[in-house]
C-alpha atoms as a PDB file:
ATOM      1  CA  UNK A   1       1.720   0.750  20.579  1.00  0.00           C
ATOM      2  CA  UNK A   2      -2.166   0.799  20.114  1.00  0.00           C
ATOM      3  CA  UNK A   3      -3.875   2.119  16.670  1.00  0.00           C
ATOM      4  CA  UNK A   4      -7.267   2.479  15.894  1.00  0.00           C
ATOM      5  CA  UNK A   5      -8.597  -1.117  13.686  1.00  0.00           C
ATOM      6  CA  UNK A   6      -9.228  -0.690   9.908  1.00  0.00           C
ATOM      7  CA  UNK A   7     -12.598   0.139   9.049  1.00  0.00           C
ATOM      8  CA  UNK A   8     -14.480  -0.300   5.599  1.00  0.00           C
ATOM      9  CA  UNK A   9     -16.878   2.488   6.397  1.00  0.00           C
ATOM     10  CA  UNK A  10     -19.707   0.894   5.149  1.00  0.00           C
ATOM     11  CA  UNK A  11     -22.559  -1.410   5.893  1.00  0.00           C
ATOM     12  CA  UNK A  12     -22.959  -5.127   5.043  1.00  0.00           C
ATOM     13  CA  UNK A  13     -25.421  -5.272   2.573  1.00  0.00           C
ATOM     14  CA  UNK A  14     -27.977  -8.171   3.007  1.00  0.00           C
ATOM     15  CA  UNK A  15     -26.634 -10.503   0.761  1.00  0.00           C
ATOM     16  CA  UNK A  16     -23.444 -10.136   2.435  1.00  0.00           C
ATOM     17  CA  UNK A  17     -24.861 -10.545   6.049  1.00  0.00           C
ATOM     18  CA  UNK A  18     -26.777 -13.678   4.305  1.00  0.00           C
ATOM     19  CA  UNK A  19     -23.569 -15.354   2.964  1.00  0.00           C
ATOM     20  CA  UNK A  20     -21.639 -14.696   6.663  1.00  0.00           C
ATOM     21  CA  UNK A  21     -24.482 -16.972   7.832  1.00  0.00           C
ATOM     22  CA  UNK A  22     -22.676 -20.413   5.855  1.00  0.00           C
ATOM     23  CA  UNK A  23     -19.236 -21.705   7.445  1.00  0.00           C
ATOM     24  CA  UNK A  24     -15.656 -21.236   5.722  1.00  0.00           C
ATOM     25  CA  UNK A  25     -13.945 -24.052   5.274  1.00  0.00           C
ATOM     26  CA  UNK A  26     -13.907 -27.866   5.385  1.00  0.00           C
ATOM     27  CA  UNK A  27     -17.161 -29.163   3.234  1.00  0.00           C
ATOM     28  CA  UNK A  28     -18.910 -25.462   2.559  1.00  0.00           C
ATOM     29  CA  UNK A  29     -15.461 -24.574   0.379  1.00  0.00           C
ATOM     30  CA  UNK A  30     -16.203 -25.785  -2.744  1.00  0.00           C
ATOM     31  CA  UNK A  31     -19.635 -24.347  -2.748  1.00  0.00           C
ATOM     32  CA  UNK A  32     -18.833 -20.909  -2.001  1.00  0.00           C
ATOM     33  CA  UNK A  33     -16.026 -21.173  -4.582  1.00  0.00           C
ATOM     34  CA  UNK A  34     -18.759 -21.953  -6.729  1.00  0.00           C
ATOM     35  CA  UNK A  35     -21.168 -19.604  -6.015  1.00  0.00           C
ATOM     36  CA  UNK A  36     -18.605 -16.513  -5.682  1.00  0.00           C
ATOM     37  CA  UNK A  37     -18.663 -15.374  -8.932  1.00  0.00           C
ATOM     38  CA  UNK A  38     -22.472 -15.367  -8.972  1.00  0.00           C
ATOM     39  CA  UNK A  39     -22.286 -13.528  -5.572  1.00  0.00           C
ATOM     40  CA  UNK A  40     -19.761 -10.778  -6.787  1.00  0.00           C
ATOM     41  CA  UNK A  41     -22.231  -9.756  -9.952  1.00  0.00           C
ATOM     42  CA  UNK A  42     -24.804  -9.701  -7.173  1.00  0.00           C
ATOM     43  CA  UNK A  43     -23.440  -7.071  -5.046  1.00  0.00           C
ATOM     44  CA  UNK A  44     -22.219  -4.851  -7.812  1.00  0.00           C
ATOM     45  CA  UNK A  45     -25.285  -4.711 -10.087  1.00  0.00           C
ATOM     46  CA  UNK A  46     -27.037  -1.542  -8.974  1.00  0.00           C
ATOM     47  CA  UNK A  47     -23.741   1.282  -8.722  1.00  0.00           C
ATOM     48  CA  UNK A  48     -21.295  -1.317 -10.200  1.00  0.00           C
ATOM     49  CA  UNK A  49     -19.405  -1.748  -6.687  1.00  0.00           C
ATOM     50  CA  UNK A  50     -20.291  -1.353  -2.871  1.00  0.00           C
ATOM     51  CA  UNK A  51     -20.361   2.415  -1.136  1.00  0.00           C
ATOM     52  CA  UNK A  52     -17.683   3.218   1.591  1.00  0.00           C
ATOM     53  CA  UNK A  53     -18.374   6.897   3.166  1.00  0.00           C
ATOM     54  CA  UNK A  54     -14.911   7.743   4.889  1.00  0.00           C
ATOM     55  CA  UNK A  55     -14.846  10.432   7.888  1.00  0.00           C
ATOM     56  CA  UNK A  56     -14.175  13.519   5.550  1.00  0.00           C
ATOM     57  CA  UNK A  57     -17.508  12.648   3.018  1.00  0.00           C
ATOM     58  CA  UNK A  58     -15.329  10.986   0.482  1.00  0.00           C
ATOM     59  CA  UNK A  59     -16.998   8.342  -1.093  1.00  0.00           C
ATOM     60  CA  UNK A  60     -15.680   5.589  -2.845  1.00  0.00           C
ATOM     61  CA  UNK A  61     -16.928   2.742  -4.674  1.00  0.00           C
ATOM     62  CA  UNK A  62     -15.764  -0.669  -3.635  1.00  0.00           C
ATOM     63  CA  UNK A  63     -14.824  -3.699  -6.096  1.00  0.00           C
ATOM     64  CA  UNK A  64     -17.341  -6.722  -4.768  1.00  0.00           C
ATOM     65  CA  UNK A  65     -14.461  -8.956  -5.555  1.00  0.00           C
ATOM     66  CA  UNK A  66     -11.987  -7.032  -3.485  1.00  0.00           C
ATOM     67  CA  UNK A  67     -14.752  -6.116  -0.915  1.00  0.00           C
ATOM     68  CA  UNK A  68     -12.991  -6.454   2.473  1.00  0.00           C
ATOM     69  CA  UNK A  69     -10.887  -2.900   1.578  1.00  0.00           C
ATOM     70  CA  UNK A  70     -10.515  -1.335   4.739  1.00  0.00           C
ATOM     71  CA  UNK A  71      -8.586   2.022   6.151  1.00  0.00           C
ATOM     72  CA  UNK A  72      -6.277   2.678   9.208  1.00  0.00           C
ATOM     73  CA  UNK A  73      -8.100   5.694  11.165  1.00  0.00           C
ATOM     74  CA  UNK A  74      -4.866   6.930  11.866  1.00  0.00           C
ATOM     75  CA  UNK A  75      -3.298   6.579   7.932  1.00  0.00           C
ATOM     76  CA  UNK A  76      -6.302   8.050   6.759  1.00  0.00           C
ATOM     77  CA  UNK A  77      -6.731  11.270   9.040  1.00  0.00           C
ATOM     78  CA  UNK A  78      -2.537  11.782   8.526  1.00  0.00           C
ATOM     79  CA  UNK A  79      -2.182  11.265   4.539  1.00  0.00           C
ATOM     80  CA  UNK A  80      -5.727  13.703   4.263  1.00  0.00           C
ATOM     81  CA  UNK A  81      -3.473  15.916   6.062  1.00  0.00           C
ATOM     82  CA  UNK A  82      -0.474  15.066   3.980  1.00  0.00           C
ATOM     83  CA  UNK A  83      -2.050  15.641   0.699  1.00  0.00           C
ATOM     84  CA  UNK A  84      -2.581  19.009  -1.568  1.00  0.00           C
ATOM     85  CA  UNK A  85      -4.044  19.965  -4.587  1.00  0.00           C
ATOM     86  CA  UNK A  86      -1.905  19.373  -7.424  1.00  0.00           C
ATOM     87  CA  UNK A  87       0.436  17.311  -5.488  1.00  0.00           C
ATOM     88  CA  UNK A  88       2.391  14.149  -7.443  1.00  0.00           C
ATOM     89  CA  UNK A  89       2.459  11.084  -5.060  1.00  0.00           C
ATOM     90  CA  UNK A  90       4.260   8.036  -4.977  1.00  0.00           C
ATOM     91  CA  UNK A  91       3.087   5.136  -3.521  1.00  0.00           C
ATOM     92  CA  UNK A  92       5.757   1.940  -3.381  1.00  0.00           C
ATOM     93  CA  UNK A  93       2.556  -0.840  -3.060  1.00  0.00           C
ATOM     94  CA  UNK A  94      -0.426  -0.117  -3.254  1.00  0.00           C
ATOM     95  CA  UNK A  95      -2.065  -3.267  -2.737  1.00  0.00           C
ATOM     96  CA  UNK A  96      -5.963  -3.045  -4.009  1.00  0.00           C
ATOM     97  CA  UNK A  97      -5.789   0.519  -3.745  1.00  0.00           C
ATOM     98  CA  UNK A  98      -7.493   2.214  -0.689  1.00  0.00           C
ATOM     99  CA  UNK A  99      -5.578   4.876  -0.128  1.00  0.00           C
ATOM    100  CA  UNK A 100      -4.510   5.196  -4.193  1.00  0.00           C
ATOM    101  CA  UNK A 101      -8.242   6.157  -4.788  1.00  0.00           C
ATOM    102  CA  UNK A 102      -7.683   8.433  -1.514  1.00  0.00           C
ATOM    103  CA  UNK A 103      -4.639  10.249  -2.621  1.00  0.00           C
ATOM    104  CA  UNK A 104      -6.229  10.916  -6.247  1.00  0.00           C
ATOM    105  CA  UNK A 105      -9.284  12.085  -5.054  1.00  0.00           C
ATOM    106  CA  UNK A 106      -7.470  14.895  -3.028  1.00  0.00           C
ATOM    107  CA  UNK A 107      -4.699  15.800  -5.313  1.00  0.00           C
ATOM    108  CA  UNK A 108      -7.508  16.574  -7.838  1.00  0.00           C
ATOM    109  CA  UNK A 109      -7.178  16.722 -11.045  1.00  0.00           C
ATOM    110  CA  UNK A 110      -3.878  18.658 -11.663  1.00  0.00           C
ATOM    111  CA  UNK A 111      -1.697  15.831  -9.313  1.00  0.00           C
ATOM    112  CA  UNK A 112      -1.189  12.598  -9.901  1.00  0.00           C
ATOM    113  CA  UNK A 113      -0.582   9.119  -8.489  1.00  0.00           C
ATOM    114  CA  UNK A 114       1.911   6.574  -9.390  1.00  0.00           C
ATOM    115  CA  UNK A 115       0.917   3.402  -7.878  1.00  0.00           C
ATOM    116  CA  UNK A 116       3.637   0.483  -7.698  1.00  0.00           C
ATOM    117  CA  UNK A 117       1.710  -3.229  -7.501  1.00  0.00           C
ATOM    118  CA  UNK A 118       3.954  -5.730  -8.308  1.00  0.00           C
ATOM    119  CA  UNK A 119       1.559  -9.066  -7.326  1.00  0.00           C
ATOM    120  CA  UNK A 120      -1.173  -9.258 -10.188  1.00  0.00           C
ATOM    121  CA  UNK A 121      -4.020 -10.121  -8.063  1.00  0.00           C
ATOM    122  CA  UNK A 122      -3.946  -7.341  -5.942  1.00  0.00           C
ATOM    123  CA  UNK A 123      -2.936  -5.024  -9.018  1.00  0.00           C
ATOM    124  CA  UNK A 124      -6.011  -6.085 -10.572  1.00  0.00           C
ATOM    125  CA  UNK A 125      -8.155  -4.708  -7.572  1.00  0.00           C
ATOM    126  CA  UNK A 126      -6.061  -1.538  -7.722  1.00  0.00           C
ATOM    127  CA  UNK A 127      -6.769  -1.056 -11.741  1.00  0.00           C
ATOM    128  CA  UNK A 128     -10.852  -1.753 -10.609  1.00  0.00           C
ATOM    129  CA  UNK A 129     -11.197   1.046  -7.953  1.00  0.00           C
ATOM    130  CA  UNK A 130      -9.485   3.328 -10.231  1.00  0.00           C
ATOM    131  CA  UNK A 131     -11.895   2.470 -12.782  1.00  0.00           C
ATOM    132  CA  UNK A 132     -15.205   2.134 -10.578  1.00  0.00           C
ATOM    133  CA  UNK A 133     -14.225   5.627  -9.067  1.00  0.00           C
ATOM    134  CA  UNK A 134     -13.219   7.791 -12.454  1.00  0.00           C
ATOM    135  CA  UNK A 135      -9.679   8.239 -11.592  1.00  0.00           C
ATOM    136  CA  UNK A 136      -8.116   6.563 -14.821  1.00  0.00           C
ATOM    137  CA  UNK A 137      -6.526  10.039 -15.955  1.00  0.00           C
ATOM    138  CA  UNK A 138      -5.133  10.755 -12.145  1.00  0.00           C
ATOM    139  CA  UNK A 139      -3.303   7.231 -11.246  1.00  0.00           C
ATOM    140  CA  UNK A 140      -0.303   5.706 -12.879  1.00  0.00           C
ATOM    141  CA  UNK A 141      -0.489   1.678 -12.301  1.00  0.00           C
ATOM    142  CA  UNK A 142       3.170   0.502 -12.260  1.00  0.00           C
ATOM    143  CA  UNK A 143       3.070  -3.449 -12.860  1.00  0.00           C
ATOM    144  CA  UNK A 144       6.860  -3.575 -10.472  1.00  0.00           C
ATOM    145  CA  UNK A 145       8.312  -3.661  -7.116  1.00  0.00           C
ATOM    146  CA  UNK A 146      10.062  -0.877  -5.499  1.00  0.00           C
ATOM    147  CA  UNK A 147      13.815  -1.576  -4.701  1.00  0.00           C
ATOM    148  CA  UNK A 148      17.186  -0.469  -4.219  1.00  0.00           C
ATOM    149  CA  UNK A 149      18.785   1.258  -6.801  1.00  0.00           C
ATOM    150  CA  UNK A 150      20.535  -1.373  -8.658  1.00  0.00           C
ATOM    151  CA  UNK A 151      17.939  -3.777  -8.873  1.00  0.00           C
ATOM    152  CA  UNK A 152      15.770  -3.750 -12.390  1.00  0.00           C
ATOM    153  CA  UNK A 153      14.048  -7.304 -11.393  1.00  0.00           C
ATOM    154  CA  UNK A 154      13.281  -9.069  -8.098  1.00  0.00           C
ATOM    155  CA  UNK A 155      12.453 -12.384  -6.767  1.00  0.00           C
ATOM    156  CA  UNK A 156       8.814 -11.724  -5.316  1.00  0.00           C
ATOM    157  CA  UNK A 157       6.915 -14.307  -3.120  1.00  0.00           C
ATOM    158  CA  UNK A 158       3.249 -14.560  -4.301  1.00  0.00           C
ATOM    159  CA  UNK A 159       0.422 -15.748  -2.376  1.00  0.00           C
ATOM    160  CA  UNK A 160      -2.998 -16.865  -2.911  1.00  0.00           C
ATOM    161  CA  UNK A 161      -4.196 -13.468  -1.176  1.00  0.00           C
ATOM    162  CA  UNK A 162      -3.841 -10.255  -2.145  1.00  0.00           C
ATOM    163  CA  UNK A 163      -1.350  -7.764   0.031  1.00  0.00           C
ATOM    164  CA  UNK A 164       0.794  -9.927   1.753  1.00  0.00           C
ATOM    165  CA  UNK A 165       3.341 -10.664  -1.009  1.00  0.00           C
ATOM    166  CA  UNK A 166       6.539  -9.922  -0.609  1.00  0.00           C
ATOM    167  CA  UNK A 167      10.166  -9.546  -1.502  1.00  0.00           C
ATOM    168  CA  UNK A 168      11.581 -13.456  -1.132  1.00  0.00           C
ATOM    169  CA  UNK A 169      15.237 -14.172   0.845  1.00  0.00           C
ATOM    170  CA  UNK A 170      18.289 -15.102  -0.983  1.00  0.00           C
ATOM    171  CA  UNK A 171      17.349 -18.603  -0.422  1.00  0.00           C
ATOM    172  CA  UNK A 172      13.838 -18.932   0.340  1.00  0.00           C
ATOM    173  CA  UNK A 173      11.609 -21.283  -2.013  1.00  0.00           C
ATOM    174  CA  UNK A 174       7.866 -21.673  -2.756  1.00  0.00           C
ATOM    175  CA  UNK A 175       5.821 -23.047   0.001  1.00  0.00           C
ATOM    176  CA  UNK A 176       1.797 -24.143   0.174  1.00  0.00           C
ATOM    177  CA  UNK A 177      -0.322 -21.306  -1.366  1.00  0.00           C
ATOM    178  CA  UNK A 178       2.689 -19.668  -2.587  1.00  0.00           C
ATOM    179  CA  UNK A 179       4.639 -19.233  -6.146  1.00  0.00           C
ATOM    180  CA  UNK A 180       8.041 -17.435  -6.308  1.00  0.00           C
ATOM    181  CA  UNK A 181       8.628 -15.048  -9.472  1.00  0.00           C
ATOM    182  CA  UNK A 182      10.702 -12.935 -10.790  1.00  0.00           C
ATOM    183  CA  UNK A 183       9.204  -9.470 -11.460  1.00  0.00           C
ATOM    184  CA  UNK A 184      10.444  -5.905 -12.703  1.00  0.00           C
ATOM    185  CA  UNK A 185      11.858  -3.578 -10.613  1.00  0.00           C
ATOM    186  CA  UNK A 186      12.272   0.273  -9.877  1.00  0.00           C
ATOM    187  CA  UNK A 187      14.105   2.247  -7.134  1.00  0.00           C
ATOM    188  CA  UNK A 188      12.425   5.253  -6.589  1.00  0.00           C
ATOM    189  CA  UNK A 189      15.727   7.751  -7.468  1.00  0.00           C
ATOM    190  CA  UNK A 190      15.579   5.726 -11.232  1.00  0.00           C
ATOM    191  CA  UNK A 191      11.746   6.169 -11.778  1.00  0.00           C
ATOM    192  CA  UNK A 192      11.855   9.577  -9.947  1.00  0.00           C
ATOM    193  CA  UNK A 193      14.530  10.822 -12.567  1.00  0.00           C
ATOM    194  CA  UNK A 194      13.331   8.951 -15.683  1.00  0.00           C
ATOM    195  CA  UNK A 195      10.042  10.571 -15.400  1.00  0.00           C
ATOM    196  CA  UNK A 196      10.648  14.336 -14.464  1.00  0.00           C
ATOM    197  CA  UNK A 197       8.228  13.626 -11.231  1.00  0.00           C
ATOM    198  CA  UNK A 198       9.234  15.545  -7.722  1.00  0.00           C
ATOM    199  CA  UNK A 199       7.064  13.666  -4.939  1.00  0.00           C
ATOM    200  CA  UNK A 200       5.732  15.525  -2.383  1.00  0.00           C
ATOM    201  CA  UNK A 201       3.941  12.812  -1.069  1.00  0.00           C
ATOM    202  CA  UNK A 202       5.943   9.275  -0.851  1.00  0.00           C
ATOM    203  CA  UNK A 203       3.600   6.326   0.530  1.00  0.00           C
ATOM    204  CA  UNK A 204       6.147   3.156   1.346  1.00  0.00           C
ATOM    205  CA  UNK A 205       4.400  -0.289   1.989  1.00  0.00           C
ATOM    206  CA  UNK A 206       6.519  -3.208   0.712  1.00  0.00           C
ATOM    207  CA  UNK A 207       6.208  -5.950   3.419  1.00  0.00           C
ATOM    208  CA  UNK A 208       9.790  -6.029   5.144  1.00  0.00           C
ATOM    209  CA  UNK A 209      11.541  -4.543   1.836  1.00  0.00           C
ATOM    210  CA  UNK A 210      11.753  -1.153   3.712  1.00  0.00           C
ATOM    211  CA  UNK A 211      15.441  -0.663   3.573  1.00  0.00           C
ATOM    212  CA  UNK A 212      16.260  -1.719   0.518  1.00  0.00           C
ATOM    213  CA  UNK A 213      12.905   1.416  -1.061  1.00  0.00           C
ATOM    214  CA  UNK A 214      15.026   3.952   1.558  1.00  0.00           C
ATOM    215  CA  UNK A 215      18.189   3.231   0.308  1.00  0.00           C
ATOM    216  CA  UNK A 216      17.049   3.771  -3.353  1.00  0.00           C
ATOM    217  CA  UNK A 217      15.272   7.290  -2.206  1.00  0.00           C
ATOM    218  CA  UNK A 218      17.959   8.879  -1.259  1.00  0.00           C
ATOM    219  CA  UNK A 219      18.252  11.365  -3.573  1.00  0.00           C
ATOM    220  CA  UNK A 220      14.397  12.321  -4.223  1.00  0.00           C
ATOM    221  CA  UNK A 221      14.119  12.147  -0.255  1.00  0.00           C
ATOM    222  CA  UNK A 222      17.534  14.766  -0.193  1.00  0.00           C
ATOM    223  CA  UNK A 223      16.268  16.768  -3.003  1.00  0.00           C
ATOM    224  CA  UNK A 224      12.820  17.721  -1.695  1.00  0.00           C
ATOM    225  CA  UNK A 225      13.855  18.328   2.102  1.00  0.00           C
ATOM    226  CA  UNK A 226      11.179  19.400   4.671  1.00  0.00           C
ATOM    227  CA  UNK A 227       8.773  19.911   2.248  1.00  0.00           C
ATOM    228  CA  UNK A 228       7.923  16.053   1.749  1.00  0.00           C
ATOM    229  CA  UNK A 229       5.725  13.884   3.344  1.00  0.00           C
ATOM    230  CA  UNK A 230       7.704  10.259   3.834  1.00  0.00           C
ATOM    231  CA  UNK A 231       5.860   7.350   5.332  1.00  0.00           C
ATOM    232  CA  UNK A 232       6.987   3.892   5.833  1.00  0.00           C
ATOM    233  CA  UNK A 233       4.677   0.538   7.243  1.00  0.00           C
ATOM    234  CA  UNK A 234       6.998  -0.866   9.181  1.00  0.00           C
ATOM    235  CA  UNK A 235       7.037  -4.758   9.167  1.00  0.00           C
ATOM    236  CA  UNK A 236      10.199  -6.334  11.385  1.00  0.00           C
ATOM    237  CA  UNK A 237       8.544  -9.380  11.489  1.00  0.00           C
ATOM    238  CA  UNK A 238      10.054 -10.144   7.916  1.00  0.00           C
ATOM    239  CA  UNK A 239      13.175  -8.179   8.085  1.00  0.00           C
ATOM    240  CA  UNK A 240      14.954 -11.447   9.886  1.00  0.00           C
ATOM    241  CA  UNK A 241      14.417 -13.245   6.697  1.00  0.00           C
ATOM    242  CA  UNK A 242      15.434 -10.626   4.216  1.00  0.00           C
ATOM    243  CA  UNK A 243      19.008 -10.156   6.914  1.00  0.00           C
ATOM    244  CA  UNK A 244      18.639  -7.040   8.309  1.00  0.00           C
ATOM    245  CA  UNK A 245      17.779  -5.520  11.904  1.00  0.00           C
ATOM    246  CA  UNK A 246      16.135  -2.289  12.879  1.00  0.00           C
ATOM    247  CA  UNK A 247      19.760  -1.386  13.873  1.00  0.00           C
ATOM    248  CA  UNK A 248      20.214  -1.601   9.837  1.00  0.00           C
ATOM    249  CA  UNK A 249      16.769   0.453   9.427  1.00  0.00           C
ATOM    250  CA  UNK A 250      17.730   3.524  12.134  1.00  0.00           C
ATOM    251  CA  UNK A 251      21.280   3.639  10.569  1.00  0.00           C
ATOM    252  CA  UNK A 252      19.520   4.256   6.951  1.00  0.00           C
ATOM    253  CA  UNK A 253      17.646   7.126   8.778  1.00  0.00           C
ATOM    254  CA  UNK A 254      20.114   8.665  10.554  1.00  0.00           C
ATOM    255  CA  UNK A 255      22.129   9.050   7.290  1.00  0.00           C
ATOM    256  CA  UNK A 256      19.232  10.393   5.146  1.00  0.00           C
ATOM    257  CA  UNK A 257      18.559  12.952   8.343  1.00  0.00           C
ATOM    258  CA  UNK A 258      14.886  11.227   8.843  1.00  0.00           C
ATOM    259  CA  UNK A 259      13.372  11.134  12.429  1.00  0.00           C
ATOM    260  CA  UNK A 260      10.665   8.657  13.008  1.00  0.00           C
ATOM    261  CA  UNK A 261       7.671   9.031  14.989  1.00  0.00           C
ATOM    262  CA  UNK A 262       4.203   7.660  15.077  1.00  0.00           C
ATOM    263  CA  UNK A 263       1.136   9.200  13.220  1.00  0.00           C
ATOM    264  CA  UNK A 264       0.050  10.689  16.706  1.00  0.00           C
ATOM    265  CA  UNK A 265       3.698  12.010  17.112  1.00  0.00           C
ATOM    266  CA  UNK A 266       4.824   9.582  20.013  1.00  0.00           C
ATOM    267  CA  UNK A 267       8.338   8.094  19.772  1.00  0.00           C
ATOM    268  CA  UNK A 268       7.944   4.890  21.749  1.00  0.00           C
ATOM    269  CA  UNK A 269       7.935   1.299  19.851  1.00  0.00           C
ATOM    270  CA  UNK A 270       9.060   2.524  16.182  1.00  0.00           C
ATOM    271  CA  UNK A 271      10.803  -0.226  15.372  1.00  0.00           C
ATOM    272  CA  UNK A 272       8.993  -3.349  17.191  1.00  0.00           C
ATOM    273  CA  UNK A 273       5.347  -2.994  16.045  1.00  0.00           C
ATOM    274  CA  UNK A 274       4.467  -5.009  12.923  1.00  0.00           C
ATOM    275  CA  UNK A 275       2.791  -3.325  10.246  1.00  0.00           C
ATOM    276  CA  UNK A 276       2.237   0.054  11.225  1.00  0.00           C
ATOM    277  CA  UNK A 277       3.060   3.342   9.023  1.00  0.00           C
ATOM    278  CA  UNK A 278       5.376   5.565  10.586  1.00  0.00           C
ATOM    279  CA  UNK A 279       6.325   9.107   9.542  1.00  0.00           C
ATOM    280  CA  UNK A 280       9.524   9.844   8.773  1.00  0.00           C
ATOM    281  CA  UNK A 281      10.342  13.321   9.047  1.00  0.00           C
ATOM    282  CA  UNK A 282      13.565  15.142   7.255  1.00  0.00           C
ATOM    283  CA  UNK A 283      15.439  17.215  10.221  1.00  0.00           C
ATOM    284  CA  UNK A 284      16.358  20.337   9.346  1.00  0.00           C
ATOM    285  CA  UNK A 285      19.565  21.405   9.357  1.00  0.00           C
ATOM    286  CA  UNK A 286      21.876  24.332  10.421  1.00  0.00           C
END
């Protein structure tokens, strides 16, 4: 299954192009540690972050610090499509939040986004772009993990960089770069009813934790029907470790009356490709 690469949609300023110039790694490490800081004030002292033009005009200022932010082609051209005026939108990790700033941008100013970041790091570069962009009164940050419905706190694997933690196995401990903690937890059925909100857009991207955010849908997914827009990044790479199969995942569809397909509406490798957002459609029925 091919997909266009992500794209930041903007230029390298100099300074940027400058620091490419000096190796990662080995003796250079320490010194670019050092410098970073420095660097990051740099590129952010004349609009307060970098500017990203995305194919509809949209621009959005970029966090120097989280500065390698980058969109699918795909994602973006399918959630623009997704997305309405006024609309309420979930989005089950958000990571630094690309497409949170996105999404509120193109709800406007009567919708709102509820953005679930459960690792700190990368919540921190979600709270930024919301800042940097003006959105502050159009996104919810939600400091937890989305889960099944009876769990109110997870084990979560945390690494050193931002958007690749996870949900940890039932007996999986800390490795190099990595801290294991337990963090709060949400399905989206309990934050769904607790807060009055109907989703008509639900963004899923919890790094092999897929099931487990479907099964604790269920009745948001049941009570908005066709009229939501359900996608899921797909990531069966970690689904081994967590004890479940795509068998597990299609079963969880077929009983919630979902049909997958890809963003360009094939059906071929759904459940093999790692970390690529699938729609799931609600089949009507008779």
């Amino acid at each position: 299954m091919s997909h266009p690469p992500a794209n930041s949609f903007r230029t390298k300023t100099l300074a940027e192009r400058i620091a490419g110039i000096v190796p990662g790694g080995g003796p250079f490490t320490p010194v670019r540690r050092a410098f970073k800081p420095l660097f990051e004030r740099l590129l952010g002292r004349r609009r307060g972050g970098l500017r990203s033009v995305l194919p509809g005009g949209e621009v959005l200022l970029v966090s120097p610090a989280f500065r390698h932010v980058t969109w699918n082609c795909d994602e973006y051209e399918a959630f623009r499509a997704a997305v309405r005026p006024g609309d309420a939108i979930l989005e089950a990790g958000s990571n630094v939040g690309a497409y949170t700033m996105l999404f509120a941008r193109w709800a406007g100013e009567n919708g709102h986004v509820y953005a679930f970041e459960p690792d700190p790091m990368a919540r921190r570069g979600l709270q930024q772009h919301v800042a940097l962009n003006g959105l502050g009164d159009r996104v919810t940050a939600v400091a937890a993990a989305i889960a099944d419905d009876g769990a109110r706190r997870l084990r979560f694997v945390l690494f050193e960089s931002s958007g690749i933690s996870r949900m940890a196995g039932d007996h999986e401990e800390a490795g190099p770069g990595t801290t294991i903690e337990d963090v709060p937890a949400w399905s989206i059925d309990r934050f769904c009813r607790t807060r009055g909100i109907a989703p008509a857009v639900i963004k899923i991207d919890v790094e092999g934790a897929e099931l487990a955010a479907l099964r604790g849908a269920r009745a948001t997914i049941a009570a908005a029907g066709t009229r939501l827009q359900l996608f899921v990044e797909m990531h069966p790479r970690l689904w081994p470790g967590l004890g479940i199969t795509a068998a597990d995942i299609e079963r969880e569809c077929a009983a919630q009356g979902l049909r997958a397909e890809r963003l360009d509406g094939g059906m071929n490798d759904l459940w093999t490709v790692e970390g690529v957002c699938l729609r799931l459609r609600r089949v009507p029925t008779s």
